[in-house]
PDB file of N, CA and C in Angstrom:
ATOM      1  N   UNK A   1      11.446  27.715  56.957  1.00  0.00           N
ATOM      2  CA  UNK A   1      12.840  27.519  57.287  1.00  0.00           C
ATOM      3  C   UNK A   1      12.957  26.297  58.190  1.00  0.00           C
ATOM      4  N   UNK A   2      14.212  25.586  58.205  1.00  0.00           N
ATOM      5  CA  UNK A   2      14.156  24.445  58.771  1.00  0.00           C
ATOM      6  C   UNK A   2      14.756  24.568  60.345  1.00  0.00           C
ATOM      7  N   UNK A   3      14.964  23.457  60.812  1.00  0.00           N
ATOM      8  CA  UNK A   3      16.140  23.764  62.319  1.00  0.00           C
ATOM      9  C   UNK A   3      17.228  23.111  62.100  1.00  0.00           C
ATOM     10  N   UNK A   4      18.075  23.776  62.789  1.00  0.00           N
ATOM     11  CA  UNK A   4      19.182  22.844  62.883  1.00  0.00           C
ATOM     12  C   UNK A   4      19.694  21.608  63.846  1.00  0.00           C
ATOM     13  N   UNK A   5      20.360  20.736  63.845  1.00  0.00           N
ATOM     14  CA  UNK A   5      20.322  20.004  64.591  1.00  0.00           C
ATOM     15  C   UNK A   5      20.903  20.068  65.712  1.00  0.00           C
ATOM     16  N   UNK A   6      20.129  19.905  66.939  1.00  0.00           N
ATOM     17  CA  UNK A   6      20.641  20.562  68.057  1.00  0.00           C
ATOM     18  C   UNK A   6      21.843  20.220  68.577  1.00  0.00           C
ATOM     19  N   UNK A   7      22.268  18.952  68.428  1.00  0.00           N
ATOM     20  CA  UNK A   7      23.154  17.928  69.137  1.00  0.00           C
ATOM     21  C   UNK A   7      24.342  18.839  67.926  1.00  0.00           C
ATOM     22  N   UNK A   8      24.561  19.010  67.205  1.00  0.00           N
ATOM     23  CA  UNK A   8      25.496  19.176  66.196  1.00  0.00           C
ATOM     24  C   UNK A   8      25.599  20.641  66.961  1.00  0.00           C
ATOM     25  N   UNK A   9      24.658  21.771  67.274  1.00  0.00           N
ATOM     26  CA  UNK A   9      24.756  22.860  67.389  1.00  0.00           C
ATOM     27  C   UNK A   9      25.254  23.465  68.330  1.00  0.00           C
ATOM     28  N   UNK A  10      25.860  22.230  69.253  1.00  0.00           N
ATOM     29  CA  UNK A  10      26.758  23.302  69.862  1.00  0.00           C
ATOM     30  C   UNK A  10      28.424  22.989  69.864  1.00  0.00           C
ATOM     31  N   UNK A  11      28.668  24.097  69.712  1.00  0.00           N
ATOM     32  CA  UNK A  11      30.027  24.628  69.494  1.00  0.00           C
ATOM     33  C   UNK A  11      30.974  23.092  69.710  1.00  0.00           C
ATOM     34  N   UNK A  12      31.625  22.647  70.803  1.00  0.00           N
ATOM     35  CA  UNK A  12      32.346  21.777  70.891  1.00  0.00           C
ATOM     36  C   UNK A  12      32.167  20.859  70.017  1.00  0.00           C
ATOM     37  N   UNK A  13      30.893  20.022  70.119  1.00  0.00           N
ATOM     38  CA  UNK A  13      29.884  18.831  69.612  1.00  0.00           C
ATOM     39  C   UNK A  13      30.673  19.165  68.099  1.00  0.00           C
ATOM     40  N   UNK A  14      30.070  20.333  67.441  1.00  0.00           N
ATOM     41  CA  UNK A  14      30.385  20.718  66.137  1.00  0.00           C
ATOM     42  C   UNK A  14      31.751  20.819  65.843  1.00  0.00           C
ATOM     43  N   UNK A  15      32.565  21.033  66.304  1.00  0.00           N
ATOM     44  CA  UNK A  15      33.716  21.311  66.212  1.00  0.00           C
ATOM     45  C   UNK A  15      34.757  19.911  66.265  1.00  0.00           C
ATOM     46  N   UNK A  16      34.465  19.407  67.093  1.00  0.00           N
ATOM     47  CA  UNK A  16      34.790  17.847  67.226  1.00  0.00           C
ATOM     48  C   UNK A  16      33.977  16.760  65.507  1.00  0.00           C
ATOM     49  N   UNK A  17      32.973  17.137  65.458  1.00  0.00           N
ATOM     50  CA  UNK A  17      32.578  16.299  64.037  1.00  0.00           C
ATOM     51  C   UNK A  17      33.116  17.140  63.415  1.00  0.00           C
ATOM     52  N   UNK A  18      33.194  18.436  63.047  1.00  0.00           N
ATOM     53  CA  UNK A  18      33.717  19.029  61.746  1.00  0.00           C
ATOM     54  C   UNK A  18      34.982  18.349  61.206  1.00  0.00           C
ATOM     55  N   UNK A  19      35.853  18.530  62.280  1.00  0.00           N
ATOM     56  CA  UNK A  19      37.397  18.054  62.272  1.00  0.00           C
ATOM     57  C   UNK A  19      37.551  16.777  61.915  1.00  0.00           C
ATOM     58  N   UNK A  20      36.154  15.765  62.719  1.00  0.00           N
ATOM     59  CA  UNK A  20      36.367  13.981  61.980  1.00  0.00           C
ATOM     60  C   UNK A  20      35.956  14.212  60.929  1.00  0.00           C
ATOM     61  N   UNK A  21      35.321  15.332  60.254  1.00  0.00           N
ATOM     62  CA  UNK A  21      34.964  15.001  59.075  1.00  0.00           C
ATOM     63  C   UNK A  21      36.102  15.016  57.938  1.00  0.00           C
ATOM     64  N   UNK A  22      37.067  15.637  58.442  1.00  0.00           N
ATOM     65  CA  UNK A  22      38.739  15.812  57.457  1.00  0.00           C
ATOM     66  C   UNK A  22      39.554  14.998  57.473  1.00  0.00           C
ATOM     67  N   UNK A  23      39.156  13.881  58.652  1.00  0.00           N
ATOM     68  CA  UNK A  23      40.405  12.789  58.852  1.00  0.00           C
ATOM     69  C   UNK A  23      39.964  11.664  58.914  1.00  0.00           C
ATOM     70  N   UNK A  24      40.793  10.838  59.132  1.00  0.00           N
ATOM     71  CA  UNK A  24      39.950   9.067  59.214  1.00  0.00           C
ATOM     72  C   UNK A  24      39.826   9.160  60.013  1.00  0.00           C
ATOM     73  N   UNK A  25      40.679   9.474  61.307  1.00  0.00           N
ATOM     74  CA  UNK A  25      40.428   9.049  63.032  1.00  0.00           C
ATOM     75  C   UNK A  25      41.108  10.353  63.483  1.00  0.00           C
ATOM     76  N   UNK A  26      40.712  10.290  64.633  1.00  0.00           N
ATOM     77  CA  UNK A  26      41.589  11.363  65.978  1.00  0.00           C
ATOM     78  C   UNK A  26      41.319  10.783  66.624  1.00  0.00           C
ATOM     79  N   UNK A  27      42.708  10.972  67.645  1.00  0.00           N
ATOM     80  CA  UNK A  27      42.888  10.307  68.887  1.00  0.00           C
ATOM     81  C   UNK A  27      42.490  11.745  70.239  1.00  0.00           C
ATOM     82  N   UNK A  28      42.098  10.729  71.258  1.00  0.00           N
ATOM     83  CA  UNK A  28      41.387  12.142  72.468  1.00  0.00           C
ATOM     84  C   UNK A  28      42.516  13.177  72.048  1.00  0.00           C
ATOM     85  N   UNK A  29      43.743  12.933  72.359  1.00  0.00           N
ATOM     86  CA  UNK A  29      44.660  13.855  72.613  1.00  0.00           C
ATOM     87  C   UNK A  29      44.954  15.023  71.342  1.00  0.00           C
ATOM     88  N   UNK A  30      44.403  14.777  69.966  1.00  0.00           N
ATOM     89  CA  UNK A  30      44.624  15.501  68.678  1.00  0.00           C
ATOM     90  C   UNK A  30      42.961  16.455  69.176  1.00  0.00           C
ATOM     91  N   UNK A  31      42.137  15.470  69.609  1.00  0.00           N
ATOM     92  CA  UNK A  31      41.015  16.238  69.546  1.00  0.00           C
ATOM     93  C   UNK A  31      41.107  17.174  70.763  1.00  0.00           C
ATOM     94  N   UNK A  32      41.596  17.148  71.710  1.00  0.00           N
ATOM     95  CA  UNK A  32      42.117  18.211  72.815  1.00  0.00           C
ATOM     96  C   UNK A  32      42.689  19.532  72.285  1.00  0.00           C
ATOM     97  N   UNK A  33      43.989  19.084  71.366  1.00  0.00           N
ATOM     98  CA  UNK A  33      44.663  20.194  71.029  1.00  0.00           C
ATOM     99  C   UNK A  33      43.975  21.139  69.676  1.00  0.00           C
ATOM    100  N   UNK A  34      43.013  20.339  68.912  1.00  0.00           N
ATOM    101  CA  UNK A  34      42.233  20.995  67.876  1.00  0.00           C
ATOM    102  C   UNK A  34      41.441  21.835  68.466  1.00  0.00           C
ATOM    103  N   UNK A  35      40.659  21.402  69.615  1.00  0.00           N
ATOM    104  CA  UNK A  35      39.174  22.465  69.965  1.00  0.00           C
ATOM    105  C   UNK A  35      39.695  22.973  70.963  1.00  0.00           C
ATOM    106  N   UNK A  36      40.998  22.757  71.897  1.00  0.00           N
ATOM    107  CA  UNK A  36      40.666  23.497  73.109  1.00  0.00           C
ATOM    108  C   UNK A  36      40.224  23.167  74.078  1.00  0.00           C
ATOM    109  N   UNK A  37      39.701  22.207  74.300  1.00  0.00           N
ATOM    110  CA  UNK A  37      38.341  21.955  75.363  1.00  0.00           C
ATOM    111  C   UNK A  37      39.755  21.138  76.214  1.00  0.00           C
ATOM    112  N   UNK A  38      39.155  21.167  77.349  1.00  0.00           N
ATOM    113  CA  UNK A  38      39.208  20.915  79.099  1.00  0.00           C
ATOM    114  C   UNK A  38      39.069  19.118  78.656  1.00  0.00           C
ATOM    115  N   UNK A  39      39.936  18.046  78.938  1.00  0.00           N
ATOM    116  CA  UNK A  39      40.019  16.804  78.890  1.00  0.00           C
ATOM    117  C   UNK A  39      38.115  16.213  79.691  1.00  0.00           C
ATOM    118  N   UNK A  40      37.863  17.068  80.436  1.00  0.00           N
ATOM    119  CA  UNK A  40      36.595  16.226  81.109  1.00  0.00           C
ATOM    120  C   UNK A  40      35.276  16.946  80.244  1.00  0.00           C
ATOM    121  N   UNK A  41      35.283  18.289  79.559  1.00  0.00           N
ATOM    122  CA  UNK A  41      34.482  18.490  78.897  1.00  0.00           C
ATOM    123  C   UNK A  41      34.785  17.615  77.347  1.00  0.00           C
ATOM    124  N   UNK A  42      35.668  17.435  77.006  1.00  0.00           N
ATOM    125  CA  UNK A  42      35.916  16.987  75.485  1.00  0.00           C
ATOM    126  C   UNK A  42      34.861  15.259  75.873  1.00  0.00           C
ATOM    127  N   UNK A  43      35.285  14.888  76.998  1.00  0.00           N
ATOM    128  CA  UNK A  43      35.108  13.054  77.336  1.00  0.00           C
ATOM    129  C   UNK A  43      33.274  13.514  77.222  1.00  0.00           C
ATOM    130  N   UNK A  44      33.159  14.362  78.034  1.00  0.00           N
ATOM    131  CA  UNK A  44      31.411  14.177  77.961  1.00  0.00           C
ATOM    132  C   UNK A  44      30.846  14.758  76.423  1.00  0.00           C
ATOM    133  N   UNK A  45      31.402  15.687  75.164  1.00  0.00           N
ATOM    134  CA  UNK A  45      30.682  15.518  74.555  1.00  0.00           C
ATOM    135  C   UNK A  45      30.689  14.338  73.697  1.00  0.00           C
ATOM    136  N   UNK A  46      32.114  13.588  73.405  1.00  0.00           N
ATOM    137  CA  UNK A  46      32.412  12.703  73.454  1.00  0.00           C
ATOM    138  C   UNK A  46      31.456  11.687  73.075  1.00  0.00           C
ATOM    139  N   UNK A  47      30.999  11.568  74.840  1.00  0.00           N
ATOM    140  CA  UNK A  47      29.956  10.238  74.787  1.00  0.00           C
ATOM    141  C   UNK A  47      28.664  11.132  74.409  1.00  0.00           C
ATOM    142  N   UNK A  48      28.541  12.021  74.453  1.00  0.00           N
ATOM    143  CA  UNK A  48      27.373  12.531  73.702  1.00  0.00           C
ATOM    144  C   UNK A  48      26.770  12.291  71.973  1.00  0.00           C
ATOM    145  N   UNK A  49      28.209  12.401  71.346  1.00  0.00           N
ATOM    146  CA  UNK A  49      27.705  12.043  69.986  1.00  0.00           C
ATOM    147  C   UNK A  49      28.163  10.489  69.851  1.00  0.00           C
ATOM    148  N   UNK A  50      28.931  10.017  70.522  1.00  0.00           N
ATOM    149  CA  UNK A  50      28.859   8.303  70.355  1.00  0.00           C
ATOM    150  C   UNK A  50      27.749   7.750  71.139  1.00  0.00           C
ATOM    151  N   UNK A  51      26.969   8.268  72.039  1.00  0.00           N
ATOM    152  CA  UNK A  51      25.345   8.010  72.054  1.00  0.00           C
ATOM    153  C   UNK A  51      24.497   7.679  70.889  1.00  0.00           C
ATOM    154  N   UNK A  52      24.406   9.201  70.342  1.00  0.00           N
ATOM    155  CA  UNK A  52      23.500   9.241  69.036  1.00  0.00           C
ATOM    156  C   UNK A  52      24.476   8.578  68.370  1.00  0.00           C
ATOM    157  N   UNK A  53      25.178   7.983  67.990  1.00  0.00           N
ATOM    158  CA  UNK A  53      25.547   6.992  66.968  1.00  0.00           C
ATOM    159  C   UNK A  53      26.343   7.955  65.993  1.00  0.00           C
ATOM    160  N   UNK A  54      27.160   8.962  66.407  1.00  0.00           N
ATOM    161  CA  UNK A  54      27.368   9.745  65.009  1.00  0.00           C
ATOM    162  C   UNK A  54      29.223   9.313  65.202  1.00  0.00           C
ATOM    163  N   UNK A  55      29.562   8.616  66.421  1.00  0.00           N
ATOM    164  CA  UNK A  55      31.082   8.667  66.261  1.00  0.00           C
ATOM    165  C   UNK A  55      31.098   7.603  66.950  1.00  0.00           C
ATOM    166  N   UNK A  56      32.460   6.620  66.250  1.00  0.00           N
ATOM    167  CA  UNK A  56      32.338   5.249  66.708  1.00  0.00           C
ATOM    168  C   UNK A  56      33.769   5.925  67.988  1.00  0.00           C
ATOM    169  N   UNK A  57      33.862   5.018  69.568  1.00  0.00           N
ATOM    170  CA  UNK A  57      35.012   5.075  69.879  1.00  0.00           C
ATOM    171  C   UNK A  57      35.705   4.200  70.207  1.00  0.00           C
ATOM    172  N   UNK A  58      36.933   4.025  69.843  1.00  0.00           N
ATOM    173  CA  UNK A  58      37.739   2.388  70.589  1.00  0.00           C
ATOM    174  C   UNK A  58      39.189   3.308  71.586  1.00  0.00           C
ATOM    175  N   UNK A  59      38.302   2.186  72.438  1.00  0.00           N
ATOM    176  CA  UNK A  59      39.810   2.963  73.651  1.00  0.00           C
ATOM    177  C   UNK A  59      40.723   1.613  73.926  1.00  0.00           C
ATOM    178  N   UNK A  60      41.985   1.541  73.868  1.00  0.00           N
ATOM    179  CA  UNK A  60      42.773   0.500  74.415  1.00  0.00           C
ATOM    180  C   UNK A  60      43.769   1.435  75.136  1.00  0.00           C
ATOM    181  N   UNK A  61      44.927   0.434  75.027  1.00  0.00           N
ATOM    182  CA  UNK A  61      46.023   1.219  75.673  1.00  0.00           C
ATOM    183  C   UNK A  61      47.454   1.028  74.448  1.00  0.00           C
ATOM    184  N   UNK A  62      48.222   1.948  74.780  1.00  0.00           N
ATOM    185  CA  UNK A  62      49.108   2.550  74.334  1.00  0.00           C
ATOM    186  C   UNK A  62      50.434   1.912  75.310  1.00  0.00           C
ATOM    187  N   UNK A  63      51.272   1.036  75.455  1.00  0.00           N
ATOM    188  CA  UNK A  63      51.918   1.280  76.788  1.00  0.00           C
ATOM    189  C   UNK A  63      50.949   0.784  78.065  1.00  0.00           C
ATOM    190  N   UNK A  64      51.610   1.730  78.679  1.00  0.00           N
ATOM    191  CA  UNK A  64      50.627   1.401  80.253  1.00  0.00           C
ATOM    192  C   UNK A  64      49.735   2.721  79.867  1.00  0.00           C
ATOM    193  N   UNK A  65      49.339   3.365  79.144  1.00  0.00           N
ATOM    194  CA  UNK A  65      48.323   4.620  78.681  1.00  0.00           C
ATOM    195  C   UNK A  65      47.274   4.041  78.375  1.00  0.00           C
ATOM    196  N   UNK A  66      46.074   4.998  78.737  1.00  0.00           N
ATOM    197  CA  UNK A  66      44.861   4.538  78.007  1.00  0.00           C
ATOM    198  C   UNK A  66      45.205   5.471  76.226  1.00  0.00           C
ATOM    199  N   UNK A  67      44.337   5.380  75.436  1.00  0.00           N
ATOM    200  CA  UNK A  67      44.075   5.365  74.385  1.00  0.00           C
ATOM    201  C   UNK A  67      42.277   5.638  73.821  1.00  0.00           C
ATOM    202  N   UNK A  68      42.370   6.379  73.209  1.00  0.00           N
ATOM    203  CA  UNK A  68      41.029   6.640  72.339  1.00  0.00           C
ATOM    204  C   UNK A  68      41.035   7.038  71.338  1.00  0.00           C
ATOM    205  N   UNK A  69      40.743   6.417  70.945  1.00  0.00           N
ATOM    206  CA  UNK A  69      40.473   6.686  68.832  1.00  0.00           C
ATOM    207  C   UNK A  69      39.016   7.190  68.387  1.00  0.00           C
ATOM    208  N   UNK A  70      38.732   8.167  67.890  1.00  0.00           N
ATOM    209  CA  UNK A  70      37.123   8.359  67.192  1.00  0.00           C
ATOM    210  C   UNK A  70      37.232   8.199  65.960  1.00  0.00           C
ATOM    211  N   UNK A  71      36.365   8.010  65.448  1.00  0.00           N
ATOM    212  CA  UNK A  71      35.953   8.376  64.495  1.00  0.00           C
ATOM    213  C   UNK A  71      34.495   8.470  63.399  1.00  0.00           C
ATOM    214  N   UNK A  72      34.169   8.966  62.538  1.00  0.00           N
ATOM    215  CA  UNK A  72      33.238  10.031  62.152  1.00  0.00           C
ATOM    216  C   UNK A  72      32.303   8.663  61.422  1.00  0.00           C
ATOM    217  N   UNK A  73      31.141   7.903  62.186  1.00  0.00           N
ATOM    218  CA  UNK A  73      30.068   7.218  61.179  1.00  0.00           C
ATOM    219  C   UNK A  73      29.936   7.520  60.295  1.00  0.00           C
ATOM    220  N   UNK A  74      28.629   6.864  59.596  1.00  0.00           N
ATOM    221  CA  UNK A  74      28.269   6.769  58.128  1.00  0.00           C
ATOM    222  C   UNK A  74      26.886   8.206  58.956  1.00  0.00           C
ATOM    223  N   UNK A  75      26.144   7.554  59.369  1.00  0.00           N
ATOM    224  CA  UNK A  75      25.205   8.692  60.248  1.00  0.00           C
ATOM    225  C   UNK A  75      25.546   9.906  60.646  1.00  0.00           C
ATOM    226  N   UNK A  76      27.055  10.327  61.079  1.00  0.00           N
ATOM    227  CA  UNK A  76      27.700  11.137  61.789  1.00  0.00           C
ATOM    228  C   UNK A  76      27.592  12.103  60.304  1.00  0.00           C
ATOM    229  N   UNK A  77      28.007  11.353  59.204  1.00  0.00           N
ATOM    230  CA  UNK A  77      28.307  12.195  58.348  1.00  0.00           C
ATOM    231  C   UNK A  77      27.702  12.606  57.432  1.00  0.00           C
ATOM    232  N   UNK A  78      26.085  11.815  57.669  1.00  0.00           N
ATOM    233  CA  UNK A  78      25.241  12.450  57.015  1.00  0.00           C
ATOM    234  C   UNK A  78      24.144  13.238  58.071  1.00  0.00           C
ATOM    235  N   UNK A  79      24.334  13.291  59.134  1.00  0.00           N
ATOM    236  CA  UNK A  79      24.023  14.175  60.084  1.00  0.00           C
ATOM    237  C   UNK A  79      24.824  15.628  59.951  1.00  0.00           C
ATOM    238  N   UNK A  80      26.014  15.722  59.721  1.00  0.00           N
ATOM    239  CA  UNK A  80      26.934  16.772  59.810  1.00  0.00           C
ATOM    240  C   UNK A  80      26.647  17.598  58.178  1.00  0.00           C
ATOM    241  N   UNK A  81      26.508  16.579  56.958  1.00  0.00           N
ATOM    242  CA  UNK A  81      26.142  17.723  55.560  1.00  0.00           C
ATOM    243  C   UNK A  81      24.707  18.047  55.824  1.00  0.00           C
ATOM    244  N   UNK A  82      23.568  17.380  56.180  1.00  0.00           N
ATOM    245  CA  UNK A  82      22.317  18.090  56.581  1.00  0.00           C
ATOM    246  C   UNK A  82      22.357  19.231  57.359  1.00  0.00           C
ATOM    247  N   UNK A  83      23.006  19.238  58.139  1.00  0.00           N
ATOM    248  CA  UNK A  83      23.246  20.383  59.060  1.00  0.00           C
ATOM    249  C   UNK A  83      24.037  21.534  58.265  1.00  0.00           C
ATOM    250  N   UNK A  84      25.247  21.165  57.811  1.00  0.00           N
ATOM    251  CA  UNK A  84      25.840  22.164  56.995  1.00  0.00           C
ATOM    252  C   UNK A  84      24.991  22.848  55.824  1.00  0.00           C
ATOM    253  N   UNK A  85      23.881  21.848  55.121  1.00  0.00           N
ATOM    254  CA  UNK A  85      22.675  22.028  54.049  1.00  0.00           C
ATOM    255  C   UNK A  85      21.860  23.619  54.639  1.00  0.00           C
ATOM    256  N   UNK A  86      21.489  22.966  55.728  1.00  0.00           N
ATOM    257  CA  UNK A  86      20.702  23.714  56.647  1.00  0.00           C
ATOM    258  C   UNK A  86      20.986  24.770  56.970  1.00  0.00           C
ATOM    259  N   UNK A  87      22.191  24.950  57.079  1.00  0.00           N
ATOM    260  CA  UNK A  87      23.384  26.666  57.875  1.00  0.00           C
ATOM    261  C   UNK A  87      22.580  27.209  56.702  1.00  0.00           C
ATOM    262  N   UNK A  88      23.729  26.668  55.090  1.00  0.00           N
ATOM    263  CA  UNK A  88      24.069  27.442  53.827  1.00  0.00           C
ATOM    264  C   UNK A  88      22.313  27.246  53.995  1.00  0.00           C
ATOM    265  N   UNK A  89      21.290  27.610  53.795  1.00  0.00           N
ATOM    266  CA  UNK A  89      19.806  27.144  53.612  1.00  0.00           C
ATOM    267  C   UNK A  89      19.437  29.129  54.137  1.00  0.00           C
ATOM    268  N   UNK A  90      19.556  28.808  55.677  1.00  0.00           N
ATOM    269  CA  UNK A  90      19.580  30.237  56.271  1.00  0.00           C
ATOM    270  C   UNK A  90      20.008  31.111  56.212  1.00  0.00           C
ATOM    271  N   UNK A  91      21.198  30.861  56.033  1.00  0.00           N
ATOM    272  CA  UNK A  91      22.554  32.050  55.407  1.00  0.00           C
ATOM    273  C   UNK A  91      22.007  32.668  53.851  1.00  0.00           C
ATOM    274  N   UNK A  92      21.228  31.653  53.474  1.00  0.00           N
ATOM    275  CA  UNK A  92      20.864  32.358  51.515  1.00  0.00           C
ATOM    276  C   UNK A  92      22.236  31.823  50.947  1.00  0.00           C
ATOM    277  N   UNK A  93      23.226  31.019  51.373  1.00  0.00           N
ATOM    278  CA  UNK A  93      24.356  30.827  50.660  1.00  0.00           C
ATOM    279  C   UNK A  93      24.364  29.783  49.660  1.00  0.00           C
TER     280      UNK A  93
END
């Protein structure tokens, strides 16, 4: 049996790529109201998967607002069906 990928495996992390995986972009504020998460936890996983290279981010401003746009790499998204491979793999699905 294989592993899964850790960075993907937890909850927020996953939940945040799942969702880029349905859209072209989200902005911080769509990705706030999708998962739930606390504005300072969403920012750190954030830079967690735009570390590993799986989500590009551009921040400008809006107005006098900041602004952040993600969205889902070429890596991100073949990081995210390996992983999904991997679930359905364990599951027997």
């Amino acid at each position: 049996m294989g592993k899964l990928n850790p960075l993907l495996h937890q909850e927020l992390r996953l939940a945040i790529v799942s969702f880029l995986a349905t859209v072209e972009s989200a902005d911080f504020k769509k990705l706030t109201e999708v998962t739930g998460a606390s504005k300072g936890n969403l920012s750190v996983q954030i830079t967690k998967l735009q570390t590993a290279k799986y989500i590009d981010v551009t921040k400008s401003f809006k107005g006098n607002y900041p602004h952040t746009d993600c969205i889902l790499t070429e890596q991100g998204k073949t990081e995210y069906a390996g992983y999904i491979k991997e679930l359905k793999q364990m599951l027997k699905l």
